[in-house]
Protein backbone atom coordinates (compact mmCIF):
# COMPACT_ATOMS: atom_id res chain seq x y z
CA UNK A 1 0.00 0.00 0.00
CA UNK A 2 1.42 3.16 -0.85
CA UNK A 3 2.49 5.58 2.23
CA UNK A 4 0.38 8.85 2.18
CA UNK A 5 1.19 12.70 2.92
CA UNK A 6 -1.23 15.45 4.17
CA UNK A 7 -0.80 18.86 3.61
CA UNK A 8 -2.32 22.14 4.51
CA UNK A 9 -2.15 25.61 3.01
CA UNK A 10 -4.57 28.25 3.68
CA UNK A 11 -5.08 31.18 1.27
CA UNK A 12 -6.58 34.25 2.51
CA UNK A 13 -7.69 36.59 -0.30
CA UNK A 14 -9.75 39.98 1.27
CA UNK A 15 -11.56 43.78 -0.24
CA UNK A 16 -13.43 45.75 0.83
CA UNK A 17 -15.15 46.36 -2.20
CA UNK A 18 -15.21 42.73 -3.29
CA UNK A 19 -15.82 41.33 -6.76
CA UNK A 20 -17.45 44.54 -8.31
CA UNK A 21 -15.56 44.66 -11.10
CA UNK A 22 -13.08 43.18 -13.06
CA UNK A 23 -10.67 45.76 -12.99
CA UNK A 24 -11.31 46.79 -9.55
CA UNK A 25 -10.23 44.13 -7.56
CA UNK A 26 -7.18 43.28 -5.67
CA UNK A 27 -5.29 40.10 -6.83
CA UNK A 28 -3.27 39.77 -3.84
CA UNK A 29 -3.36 37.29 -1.19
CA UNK A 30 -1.47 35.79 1.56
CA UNK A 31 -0.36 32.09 1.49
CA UNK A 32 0.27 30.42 5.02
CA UNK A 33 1.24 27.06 6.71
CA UNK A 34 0.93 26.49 9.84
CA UNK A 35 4.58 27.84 11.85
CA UNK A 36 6.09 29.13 8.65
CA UNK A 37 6.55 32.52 7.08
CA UNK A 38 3.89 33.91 4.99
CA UNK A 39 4.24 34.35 1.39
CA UNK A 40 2.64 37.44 -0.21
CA UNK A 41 1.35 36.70 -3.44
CA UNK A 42 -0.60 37.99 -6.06
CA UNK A 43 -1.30 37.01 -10.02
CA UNK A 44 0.85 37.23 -12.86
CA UNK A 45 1.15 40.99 -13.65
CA UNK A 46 -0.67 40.20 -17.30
CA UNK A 47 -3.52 38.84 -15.56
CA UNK A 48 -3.85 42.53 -12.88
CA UNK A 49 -1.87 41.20 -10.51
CA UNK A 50 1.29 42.84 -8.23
CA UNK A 51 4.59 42.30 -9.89
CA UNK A 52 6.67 42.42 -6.68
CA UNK A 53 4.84 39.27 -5.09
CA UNK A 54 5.14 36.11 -6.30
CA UNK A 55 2.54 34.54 -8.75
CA UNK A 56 1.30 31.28 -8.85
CA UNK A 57 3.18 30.51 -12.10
CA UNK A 58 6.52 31.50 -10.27
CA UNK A 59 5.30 29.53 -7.61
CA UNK A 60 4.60 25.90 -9.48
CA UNK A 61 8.08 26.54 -11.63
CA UNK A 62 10.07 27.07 -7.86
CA UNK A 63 8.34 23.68 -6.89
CA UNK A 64 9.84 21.95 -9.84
CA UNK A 65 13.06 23.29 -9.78
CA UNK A 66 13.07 22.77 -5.51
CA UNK A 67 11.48 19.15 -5.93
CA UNK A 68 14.43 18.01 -8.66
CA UNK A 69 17.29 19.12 -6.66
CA UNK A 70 16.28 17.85 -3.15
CA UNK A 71 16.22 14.33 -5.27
CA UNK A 72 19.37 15.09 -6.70
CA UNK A 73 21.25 15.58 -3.68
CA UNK A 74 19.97 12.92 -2.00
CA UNK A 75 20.57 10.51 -4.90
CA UNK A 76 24.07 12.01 -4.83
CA UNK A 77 24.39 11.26 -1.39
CA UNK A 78 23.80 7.70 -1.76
CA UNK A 79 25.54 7.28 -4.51
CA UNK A 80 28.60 8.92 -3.16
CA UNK A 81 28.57 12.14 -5.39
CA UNK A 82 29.60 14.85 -3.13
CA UNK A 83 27.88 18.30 -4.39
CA UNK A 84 29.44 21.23 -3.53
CA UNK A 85 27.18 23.78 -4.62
CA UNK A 86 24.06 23.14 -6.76
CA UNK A 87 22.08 26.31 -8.73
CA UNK A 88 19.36 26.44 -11.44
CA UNK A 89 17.61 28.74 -13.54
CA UNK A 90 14.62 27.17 -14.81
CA UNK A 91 12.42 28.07 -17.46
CA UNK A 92 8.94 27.36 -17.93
CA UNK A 93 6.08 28.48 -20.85
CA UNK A 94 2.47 28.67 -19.94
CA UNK A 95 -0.02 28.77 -22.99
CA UNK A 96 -3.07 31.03 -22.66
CA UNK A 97 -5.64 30.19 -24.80
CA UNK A 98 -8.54 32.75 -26.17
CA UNK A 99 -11.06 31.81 -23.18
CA UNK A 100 -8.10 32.65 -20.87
CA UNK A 101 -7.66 28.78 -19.47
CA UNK A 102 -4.37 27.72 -19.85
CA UNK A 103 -1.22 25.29 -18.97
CA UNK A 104 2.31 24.85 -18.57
CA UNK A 105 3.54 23.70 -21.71
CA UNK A 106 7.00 23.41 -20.79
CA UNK A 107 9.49 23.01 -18.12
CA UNK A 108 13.63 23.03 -18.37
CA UNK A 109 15.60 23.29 -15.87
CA UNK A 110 19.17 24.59 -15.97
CA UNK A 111 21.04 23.46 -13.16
CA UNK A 112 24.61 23.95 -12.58
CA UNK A 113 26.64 21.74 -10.15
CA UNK A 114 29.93 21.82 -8.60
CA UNK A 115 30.79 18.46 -7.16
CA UNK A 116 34.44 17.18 -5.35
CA UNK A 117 35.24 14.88 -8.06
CA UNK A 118 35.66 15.47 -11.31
CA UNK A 119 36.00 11.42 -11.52
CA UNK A 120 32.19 11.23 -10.25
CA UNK A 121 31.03 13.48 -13.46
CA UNK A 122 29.86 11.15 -15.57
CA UNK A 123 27.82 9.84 -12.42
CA UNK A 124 26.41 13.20 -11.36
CA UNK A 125 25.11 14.03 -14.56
CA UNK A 126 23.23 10.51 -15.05
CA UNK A 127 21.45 11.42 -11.56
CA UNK A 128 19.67 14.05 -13.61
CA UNK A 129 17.43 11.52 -15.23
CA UNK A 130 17.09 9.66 -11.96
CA UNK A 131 16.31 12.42 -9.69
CA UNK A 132 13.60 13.29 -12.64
CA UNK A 133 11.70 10.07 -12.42
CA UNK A 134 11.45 10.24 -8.25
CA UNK A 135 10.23 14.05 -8.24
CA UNK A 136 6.98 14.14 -7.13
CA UNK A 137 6.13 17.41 -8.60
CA UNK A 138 7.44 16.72 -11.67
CA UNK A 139 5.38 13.02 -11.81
CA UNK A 140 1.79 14.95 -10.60
């Protein structure tokens, strides 16, 4: 039987003037979990939202990229790849189509890894693929 995982994240999304009008309302809204920092969010600035707070776009694309390297460096670790320092700059492309649903199209990542070894390349860069088939993000 496969082992399951709970989680909880509460939205809270308030104005005083409400829904009474498109253009009117505020997009932004404050993400919590239970004993952890708030995030301020908002929408994507091409859909009225705030660009200084993060967007749920920004927000699925950070999951990816977070999800992939926490796999990583544990498959490194137990596969005695030491990483030294591990950054990425991923990319994503959301399609809008002309009802204004949309998806995520595509995903890269561009991650860039220092490791101890330059013996334990060839092995750090097959993790890649590994790490991609256990992230649970990435698989939903």
């Amino acid at each position: 039987m496969a082992k399951q995982h709970q989680y909880k994240v509460a939205v809270l999304w308030q104005d005083d003037n409400g829904t009474s009008g498109y253009t009117s309302y505020s997009r932004d809204h404050i993400i919590t979990v239970a004993g952890k920092p708030a995030i301020d969010a908002s929408s994507d600035p091409s859909f009225r939202g705030n660009p200084a707070k993060y967007n749920p776009e920004e927000l699925f694309l950070a999951s990816i990229s977070n999800c992939h390297m926490l796999w990583y460096l544990h498959l490194c670790a137990v596969n005695g790849v030491i990483v030294l320092d591990y950054r990425d700059n991923a990319r994503g492309t959301m399609e809008e189509q002309a009802d204004g649903s949309g998806k995520f199209t595509h995903v890269t990542l561009h991650p860039t890894v220092t490791i101890s070894s330059n013996e334990m390349i060839s092995k750090a860069e097959e993790l890649h693929s590994e790490a991609n088939k256990y992230c649970f993000i990435a698989n939903s």
